[in-house]
Protein backbone atom coordinates (compact mmCIF):
# COMPACT_ATOMS: atom_id res chain seq x y z
CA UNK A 1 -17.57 -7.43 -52.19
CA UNK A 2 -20.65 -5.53 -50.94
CA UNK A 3 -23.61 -5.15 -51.32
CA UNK A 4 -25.06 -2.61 -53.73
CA UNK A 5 -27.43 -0.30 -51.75
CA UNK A 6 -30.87 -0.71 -52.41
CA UNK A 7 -32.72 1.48 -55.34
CA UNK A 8 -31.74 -0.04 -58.25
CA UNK A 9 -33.72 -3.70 -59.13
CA UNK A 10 -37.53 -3.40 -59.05
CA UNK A 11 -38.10 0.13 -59.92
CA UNK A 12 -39.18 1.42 -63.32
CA UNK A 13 -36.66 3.24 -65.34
CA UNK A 14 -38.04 6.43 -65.62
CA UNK A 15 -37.21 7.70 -68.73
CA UNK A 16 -36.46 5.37 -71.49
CA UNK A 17 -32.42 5.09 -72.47
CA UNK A 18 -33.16 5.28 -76.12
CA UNK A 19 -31.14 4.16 -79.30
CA UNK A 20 -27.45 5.11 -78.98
CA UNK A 21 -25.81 4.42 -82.74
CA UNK A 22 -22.47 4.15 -81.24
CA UNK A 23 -19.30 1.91 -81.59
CA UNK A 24 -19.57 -1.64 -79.92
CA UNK A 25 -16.68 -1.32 -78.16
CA UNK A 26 -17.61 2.31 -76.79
CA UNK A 27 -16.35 2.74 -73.15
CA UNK A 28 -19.40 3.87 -70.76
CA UNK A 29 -18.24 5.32 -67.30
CA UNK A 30 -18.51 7.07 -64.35
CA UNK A 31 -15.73 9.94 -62.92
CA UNK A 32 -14.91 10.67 -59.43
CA UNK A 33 -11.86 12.77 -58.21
CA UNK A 34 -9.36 12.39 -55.02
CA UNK A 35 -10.00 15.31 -53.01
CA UNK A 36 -13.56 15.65 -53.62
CA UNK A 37 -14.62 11.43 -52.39
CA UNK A 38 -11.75 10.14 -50.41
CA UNK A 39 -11.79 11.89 -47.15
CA UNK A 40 -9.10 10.44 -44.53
CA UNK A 41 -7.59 13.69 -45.01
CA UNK A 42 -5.14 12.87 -42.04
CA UNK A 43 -4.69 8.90 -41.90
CA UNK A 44 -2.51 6.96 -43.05
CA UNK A 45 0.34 9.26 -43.54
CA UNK A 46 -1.37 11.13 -46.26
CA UNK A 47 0.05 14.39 -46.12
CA UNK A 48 -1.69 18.23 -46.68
CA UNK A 49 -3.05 19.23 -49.73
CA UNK A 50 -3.41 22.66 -51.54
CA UNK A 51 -7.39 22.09 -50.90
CA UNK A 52 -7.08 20.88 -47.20
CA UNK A 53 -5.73 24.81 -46.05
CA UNK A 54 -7.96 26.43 -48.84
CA UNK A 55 -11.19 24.47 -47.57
CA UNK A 56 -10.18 25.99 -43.40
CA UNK A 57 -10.12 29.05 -44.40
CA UNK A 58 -12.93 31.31 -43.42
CA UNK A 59 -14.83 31.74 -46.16
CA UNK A 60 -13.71 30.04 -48.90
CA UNK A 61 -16.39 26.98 -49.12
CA UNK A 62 -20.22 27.53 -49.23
CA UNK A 63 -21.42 26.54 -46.03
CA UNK A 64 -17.63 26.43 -44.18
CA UNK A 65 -17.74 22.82 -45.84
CA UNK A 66 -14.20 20.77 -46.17
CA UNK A 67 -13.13 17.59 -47.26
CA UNK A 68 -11.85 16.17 -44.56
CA UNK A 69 -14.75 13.47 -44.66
CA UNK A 70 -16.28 13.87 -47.84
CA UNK A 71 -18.00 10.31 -49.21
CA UNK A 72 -15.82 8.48 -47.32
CA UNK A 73 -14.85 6.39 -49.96
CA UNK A 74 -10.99 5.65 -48.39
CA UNK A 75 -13.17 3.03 -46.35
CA UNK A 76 -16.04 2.54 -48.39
CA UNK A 77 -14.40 2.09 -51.25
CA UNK A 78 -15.89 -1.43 -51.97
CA UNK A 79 -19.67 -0.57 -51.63
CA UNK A 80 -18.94 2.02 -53.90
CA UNK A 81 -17.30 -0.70 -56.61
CA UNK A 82 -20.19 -2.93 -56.19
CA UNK A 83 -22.66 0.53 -56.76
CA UNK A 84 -20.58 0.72 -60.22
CA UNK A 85 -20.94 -2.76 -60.68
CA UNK A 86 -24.50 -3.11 -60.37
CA UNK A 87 -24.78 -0.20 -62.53
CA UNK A 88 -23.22 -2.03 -65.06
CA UNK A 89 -20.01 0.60 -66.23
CA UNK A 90 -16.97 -0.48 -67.70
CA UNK A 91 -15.16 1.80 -66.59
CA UNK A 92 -14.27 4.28 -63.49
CA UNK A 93 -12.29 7.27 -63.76
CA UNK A 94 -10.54 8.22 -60.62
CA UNK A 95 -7.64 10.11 -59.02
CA UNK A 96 -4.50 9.25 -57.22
CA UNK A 97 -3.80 11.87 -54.44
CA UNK A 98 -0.32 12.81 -54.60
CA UNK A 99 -0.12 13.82 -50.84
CA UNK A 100 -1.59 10.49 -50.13
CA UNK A 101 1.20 8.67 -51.80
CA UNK A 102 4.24 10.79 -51.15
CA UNK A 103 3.15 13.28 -48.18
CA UNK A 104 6.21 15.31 -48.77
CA UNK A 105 5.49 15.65 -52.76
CA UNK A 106 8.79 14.41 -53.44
CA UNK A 107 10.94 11.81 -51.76
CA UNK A 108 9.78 8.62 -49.23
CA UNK A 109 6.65 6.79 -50.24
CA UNK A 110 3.55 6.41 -48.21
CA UNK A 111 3.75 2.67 -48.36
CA UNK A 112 -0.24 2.77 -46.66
CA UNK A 113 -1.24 5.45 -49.44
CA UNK A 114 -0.32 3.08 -51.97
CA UNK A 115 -1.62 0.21 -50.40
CA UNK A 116 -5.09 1.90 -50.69
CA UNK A 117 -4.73 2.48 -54.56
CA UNK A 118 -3.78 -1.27 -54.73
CA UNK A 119 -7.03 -2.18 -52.99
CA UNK A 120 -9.35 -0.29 -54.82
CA UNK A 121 -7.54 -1.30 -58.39
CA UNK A 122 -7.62 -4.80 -57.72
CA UNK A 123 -11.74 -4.49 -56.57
CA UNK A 124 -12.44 -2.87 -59.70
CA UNK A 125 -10.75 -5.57 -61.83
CA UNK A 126 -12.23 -8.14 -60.03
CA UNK A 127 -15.81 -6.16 -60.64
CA UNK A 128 -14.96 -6.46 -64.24
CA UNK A 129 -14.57 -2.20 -64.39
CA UNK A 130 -11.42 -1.11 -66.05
CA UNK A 131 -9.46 1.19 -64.01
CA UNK A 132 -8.76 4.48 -65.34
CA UNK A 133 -5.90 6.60 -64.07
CA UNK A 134 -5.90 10.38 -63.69
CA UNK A 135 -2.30 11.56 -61.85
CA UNK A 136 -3.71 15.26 -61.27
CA UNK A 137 -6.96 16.61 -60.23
CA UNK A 138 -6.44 19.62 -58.36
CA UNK A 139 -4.47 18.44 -54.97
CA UNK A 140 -0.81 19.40 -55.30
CA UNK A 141 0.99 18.43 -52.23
CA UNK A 142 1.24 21.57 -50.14
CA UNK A 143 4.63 21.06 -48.87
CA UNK A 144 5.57 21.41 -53.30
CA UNK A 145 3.30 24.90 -53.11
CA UNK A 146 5.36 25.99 -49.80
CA UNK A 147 8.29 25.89 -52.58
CA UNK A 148 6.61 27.90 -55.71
CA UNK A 149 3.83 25.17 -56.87
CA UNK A 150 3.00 25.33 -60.82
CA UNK A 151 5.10 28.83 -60.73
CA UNK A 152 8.06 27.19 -60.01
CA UNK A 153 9.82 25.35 -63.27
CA UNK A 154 11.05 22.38 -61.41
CA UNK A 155 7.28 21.47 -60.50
CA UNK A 156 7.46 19.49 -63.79
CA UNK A 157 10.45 17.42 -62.57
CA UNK A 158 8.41 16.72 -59.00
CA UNK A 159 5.19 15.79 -61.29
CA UNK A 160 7.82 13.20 -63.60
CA UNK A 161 8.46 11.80 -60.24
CA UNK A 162 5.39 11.32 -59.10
CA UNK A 163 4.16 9.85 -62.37
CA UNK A 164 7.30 7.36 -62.32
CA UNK A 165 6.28 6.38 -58.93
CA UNK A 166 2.58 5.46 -59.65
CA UNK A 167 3.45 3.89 -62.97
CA UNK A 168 5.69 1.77 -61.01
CA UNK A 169 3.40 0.59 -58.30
CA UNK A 170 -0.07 0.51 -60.40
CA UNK A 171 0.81 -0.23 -64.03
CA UNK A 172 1.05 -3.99 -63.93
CA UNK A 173 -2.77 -3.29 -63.72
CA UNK A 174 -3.25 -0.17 -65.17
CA UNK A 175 -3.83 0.10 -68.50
CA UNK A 176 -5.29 3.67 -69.34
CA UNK A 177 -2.94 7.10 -67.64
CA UNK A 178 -4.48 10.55 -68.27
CA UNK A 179 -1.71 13.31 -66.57
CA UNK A 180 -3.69 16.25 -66.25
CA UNK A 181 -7.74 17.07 -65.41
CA UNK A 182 -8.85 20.42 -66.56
CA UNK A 183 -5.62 22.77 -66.40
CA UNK A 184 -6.68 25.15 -67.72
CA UNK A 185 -9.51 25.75 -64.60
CA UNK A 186 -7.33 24.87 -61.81
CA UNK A 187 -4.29 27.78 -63.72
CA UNK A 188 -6.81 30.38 -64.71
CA UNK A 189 -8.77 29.81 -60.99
CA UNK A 190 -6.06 29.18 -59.08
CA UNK A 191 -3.37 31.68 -60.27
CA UNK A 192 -5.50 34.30 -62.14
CA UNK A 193 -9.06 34.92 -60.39
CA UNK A 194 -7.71 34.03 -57.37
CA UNK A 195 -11.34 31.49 -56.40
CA UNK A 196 -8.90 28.54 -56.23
CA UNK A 197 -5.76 27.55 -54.27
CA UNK A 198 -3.54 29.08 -54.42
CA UNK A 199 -5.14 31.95 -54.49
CA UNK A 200 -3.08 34.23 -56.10
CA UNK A 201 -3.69 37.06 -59.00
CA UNK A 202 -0.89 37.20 -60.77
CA UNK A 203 -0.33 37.56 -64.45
CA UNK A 204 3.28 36.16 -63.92
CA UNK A 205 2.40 33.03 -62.11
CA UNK A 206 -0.42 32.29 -64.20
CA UNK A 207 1.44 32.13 -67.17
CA UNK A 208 4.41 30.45 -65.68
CA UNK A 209 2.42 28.04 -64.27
CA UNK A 210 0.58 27.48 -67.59
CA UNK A 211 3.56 26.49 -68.96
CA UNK A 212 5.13 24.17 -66.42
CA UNK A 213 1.89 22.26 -66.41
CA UNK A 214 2.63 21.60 -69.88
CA UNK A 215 6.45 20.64 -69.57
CA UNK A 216 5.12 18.48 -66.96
CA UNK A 217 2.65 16.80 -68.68
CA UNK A 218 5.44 16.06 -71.26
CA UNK A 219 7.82 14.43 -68.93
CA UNK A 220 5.14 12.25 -67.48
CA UNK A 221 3.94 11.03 -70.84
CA UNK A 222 7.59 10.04 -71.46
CA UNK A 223 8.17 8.74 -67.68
CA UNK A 224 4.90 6.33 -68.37
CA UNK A 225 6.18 5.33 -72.01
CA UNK A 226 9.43 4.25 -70.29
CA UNK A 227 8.09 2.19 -67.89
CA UNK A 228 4.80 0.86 -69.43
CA UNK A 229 5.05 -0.11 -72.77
CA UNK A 230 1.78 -0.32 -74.85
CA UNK A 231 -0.20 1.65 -72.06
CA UNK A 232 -2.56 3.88 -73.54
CA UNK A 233 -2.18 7.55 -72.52
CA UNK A 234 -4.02 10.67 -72.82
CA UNK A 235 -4.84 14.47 -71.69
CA UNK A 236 -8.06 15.63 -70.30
CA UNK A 237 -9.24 19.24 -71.27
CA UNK A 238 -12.34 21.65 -70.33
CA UNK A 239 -13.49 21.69 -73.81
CA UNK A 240 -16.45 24.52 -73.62
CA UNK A 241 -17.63 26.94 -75.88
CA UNK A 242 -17.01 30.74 -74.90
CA UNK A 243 -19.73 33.62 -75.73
CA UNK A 244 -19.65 37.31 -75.17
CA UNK A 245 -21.81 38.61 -72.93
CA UNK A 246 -22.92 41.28 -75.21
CA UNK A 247 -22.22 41.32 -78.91
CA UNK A 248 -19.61 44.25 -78.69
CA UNK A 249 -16.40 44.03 -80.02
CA UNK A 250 -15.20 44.89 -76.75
CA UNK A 251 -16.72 41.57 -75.36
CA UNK A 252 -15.69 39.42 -78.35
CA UNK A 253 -12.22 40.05 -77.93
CA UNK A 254 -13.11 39.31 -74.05
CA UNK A 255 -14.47 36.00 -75.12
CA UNK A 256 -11.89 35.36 -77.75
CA UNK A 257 -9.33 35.96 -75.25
CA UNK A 258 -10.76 33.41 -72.65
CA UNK A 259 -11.63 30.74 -75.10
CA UNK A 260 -7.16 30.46 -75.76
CA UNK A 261 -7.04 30.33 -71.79
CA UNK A 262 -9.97 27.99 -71.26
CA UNK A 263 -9.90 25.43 -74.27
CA UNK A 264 -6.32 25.91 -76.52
CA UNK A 265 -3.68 26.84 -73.77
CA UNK A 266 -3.14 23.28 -73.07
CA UNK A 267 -4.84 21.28 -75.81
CA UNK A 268 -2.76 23.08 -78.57
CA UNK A 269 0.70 22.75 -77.00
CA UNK A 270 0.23 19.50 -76.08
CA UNK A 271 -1.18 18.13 -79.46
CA UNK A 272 0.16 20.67 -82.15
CA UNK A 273 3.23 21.83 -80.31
CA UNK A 274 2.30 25.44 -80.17
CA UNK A 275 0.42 28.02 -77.94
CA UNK A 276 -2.21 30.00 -79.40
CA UNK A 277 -0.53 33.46 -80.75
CA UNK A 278 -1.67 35.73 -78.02
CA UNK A 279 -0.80 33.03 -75.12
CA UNK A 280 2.51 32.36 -76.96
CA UNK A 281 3.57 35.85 -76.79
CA UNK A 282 2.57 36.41 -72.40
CA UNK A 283 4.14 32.91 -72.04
CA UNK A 284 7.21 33.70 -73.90
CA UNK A 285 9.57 34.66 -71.03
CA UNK A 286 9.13 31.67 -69.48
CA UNK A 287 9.78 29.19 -72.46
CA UNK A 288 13.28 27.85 -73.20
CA UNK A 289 15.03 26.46 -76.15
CA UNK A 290 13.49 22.87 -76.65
CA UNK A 291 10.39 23.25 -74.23
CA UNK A 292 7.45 22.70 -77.07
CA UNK A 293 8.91 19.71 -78.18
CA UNK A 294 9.52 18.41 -74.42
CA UNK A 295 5.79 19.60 -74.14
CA UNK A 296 4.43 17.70 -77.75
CA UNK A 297 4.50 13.96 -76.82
CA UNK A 298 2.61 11.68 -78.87
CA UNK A 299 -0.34 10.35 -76.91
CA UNK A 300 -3.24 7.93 -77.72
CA UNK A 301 -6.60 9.93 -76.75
CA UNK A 302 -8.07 13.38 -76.01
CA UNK A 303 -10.42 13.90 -72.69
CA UNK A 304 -12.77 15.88 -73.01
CA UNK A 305 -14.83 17.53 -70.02
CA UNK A 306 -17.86 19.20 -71.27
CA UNK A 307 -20.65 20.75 -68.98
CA UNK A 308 -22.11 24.14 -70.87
CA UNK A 309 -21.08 27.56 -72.88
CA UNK A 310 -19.30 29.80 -70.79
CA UNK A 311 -19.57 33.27 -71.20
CA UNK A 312 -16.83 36.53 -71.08
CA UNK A 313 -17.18 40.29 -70.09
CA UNK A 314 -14.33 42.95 -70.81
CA UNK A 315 -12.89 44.31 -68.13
CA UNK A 316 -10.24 46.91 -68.41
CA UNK A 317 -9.36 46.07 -64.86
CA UNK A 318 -8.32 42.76 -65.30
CA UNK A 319 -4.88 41.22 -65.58
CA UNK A 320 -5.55 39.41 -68.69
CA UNK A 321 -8.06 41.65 -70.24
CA UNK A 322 -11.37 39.67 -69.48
CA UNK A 323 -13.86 38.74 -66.87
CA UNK A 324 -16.37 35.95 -66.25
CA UNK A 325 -19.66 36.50 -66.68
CA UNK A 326 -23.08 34.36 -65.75
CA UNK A 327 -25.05 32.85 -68.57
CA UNK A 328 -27.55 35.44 -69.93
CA UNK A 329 -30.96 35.20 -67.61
CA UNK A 330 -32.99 33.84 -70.95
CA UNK A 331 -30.88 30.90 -71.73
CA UNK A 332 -32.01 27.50 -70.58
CA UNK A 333 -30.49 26.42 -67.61
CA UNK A 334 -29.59 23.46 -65.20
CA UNK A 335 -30.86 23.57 -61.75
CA UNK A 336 -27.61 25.46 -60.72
CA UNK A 337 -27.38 27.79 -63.10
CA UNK A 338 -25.64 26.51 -65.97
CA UNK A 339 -26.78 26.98 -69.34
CA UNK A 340 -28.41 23.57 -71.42
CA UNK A 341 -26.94 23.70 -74.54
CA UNK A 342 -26.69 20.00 -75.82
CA UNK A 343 -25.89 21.91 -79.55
CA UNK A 344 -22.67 22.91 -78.27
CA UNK A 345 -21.26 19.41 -77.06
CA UNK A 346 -22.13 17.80 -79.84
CA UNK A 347 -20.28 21.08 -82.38
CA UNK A 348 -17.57 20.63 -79.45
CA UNK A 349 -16.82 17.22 -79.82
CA UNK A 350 -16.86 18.10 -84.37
CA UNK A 351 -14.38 20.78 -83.58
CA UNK A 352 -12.36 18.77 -81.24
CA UNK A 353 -11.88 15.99 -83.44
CA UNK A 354 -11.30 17.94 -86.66
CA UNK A 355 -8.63 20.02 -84.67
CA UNK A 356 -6.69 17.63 -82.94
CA UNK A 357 -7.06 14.33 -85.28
CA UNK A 358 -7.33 11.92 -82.10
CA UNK A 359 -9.71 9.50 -80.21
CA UNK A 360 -11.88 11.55 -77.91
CA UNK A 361 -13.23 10.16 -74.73
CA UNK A 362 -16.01 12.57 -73.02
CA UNK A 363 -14.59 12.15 -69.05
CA UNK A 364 -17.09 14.47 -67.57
CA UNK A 365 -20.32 15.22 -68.47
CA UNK A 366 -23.43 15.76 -66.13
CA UNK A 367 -25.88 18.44 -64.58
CA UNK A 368 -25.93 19.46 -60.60
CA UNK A 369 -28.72 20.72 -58.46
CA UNK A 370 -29.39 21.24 -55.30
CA UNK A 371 -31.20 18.08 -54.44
CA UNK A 372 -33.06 16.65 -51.32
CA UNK A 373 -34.51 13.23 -51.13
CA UNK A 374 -37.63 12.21 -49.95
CA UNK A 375 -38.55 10.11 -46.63
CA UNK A 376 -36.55 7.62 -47.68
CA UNK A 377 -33.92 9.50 -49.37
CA UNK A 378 -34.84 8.92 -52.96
CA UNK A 379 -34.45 10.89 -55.51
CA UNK A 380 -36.26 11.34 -58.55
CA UNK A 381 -33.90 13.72 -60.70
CA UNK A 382 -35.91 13.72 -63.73
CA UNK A 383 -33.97 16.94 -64.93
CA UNK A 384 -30.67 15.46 -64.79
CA UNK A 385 -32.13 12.77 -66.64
CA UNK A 386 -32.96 15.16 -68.96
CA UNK A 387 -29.99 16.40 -69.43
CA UNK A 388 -27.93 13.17 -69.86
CA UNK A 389 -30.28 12.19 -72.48
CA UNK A 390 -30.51 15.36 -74.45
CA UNK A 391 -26.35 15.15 -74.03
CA UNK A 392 -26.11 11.35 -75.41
CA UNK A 393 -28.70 12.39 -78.43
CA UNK A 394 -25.91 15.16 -79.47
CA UNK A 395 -23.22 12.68 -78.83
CA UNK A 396 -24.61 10.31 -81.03
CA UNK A 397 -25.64 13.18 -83.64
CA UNK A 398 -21.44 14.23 -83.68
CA UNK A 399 -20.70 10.40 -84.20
CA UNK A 400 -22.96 10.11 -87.07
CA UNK A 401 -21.36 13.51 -88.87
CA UNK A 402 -17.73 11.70 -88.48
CA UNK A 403 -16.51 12.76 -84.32
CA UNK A 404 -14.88 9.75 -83.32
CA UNK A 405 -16.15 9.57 -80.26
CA UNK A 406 -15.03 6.25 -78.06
CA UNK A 407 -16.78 6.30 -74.36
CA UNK A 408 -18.63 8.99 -71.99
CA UNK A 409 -17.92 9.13 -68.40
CA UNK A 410 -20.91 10.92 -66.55
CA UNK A 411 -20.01 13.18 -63.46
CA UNK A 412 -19.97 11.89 -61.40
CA UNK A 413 -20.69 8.75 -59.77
CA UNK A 414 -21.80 10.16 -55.97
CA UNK A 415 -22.39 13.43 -55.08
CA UNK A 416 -19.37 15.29 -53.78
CA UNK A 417 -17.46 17.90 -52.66
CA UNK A 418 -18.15 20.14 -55.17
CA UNK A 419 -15.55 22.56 -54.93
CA UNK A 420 -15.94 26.39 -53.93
CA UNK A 421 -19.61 25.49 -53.86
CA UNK A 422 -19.04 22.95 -51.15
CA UNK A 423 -21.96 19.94 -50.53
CA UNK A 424 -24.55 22.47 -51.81
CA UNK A 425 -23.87 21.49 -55.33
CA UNK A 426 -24.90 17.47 -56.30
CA UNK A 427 -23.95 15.65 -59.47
CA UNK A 428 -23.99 12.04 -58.98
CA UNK A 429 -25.89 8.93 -60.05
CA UNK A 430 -26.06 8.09 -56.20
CA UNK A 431 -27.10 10.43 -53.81
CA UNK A 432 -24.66 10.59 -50.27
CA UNK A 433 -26.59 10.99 -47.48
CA UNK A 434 -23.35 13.10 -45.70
CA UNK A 435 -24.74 12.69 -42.37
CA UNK A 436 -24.64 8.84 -42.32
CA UNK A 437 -22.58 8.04 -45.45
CA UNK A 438 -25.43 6.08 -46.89
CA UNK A 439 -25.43 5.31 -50.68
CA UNK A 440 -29.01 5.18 -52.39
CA UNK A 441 -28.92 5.33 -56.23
CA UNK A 442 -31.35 8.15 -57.70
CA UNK A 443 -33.74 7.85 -60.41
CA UNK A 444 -30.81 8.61 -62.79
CA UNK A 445 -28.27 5.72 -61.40
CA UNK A 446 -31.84 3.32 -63.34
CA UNK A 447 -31.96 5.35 -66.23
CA UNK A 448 -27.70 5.08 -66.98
CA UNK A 449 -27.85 1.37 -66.05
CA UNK A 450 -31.04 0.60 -68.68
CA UNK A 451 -29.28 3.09 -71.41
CA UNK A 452 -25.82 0.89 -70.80
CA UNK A 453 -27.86 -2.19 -70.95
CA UNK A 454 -29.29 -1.37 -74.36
CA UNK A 455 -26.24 -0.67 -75.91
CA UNK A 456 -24.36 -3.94 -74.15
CA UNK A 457 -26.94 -6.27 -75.39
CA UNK A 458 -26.87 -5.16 -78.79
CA UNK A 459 -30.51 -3.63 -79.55
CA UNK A 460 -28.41 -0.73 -81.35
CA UNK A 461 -27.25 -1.14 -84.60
């Protein structure tokens, strides 16, 4: 194993971690994501994703930015465990990239891509960090979009597939599966605004795709309760309040319209076997006799990623009858923009748990900025700090008014690739100096390790 960089023993915790009033066997952890850590875009036999021709293209990324390299973490995967470790998480949500497994999307395994998987696994079990599973997070084989992607129905027969294959290579290990991360961003971006691969803006696709996500999701949840008995399973979902702009009924209905897109097209189906009314009646033509059952499987825990409100705009122009819109200029906001409302995780995570009667696991929660470090590359990120704390307080406040609430991931562990905003936009713990790959923990990689040390030893009630 190697050694953690250096940053995190003889430093003072900057802000104090506090009293969390939580559960003792509450689940604290760190997220990452396949596409936006790995890099090795082309070794091993790991085939083209959806991102690696979106990133190329002119345009696309902030800054021309790709990643083909991103942290590295394909090879520096074990400094990376032994950052977690030192931090002191139980857990680490991750990825598997399905191009980096079976290049095709279908078919021959990549005996190296697996191999890889199997490495990093067994390091985190042997760092005493449980190994969370997501199957999806964005990076559908390309050679599956060449033949219709999330449009096309048999995508949820590829995805069963897929989901039989890792179960049967990783689940002697494994013990928590999620399917899906955020569907309803990568549908509505990818297939509706047209910001996301694959790029599309169409009203048809969207909604098709909407619902094969769905059927796949089913068939996977049944594919892993074939083959792993007793594993626990779950769904992760944006989860985010959505505001009007303006306080017209024009805008309402905007917001009311995105809200079924963002936070119940998936959720609902999933959970209480039925779209929301409007969504039920677009998605119609492409639901057959016996889908919503195929869809409602019975699964153990709901993921929820929160971040901030988002807001809505009508737009008579628009496909779906709504537009985003930026936070109002007055609102409180993170360092890139997005609006501070720790009020609205905490009502989010009541409302989730009264609607959908299940376990809820927070798997992303954090606050980006566009960071340097100093001389020696430190960072003291007293504003995401900030943030996390604020976010924990209204955590704790939904646990004490009944949410049951079981772990919090924080996004993410390094900085990334960060999407359309490229390596302008940071959110980890540990800052990546891209350049040289170096790791050096920032102010808030302390503060997380002292507030997981309080709760671990006890000193809460």
């Amino acid at each position: 194993m190697v050694s953690p960089p250096s940053g995190f023993d003889g430093q003072a915790v900057p802000v104090s971690p506090g009293r969390r009033l939580l559960r003792p066997d509450f689940v604290w952890g760190v997220s990452t994501s396949s596409y936006q850590i790995e890099g090795a875009a082309r070794e091993d036999g790991r085939g083209p994703s959806i991102w690696d021709g979106f990133s190329h293209q002119p345009g696309r990324i902030a800054n021309g930015d790709t990643g083909d390299v991103a942290c590295d973490h394909y090879h520096r995967y074990a400094e990376d465990i032994a950052l977690m470790r030192e931090m002191g998480v139980g857990a680490y949500r991750f990825s598997v990239a399905w191009p980096r497994v079976l290049p095709e999307g279908r078919g021959i395994a990549n005996e190296r891509g697996i191999a890889f998987y199997d490495r990093l696994v067994d390091g985190l079990l042997a760092a005493g960090i449980e190994p969370w599973v997501c199957l999806y997070h964005w990076d559908l084989p390309q050679a599956l979009q060449d033949r219709g992607g999330w449009a096309e129905r048999d995508s949820a027969n590829w995805f069963a597939d897929y989901a039989r294959l890792v179960a049967s290579r990783l689940g002697d290990r494994v013990k928590r599966f999620a399917t899906f991360n955020e569907p309803g961003v990568f549908t509505l971006f990818g297939y509706a605004f047209g910001w996301h691969p694959p790029a599309v803006d169409d009203a048809a696709q969207h909604h098709a795709a909407i619902h094969h996500v769905n059927l796949a999701h089913g068939a996977a949840i049944d594919v892993l309760r074939a083959y792993l008995p007793g594993v626990s399973l779950g769904t992760i979902c944006n989860m985010q309040p959505v505001r009007p702009v303006d306080p017209t009924p024009a805008d309402c209905a905007a917001a009311a319209l995105l809200d079924d897109y963002w936070n119940r097209a998936f959720a609902d189906p999933q959970i209480r076997g039925a779209y929301p009314a409007v969504l039920a009646e677009r998605i119609a033509p492409f639901v057959q006799d016996g889908d919503m059952e195929r869809i409602r499987r019975p699964i153990d825990w709901l993921g929820i990623n929160h971040y901030s409100p988002i807001y809505a705009r009508a737009d008579a122009g628009s496909r779906l009858g709504f537009a985003w819109s930026d936070a109002p200029a007055e609102v409180p906001r993170s360092p890139i923009g997005w609006q501070i409302d720790p009020d609205a995780f905490r009502n989010t995570l009541l409302d989730a748990c009264d609607r959908y009667r299940l376990p809820i696991y927070v798997t992303e929660n954090g606050a980006g900025a566009e960071e340097s470090g100093d001389a020696a590359g430190a960072v003291n990120d007293v504003e995401r700090i900030d943030y996390l704390s604020r976010y924990l307080d209204a955590l704790e406040e939904a646990v004490l008014l009944g949410a049951d609430v079981r772990g919090y991931f924080v996004w993410s562990l390094l900085d990334n690739f960060e999407w359309g905003a490229g390596y302008a936009n940071r959110f980890g713990l540990v800052r990546v100096d891209y350049p040289t790959q170096r790791r050096i923990p920032k102010a808030s990689a302390r503060w997380y390790k002292a507030t997981i040390a309080a709760q671990v030893r006890g000193s809460v009630p």
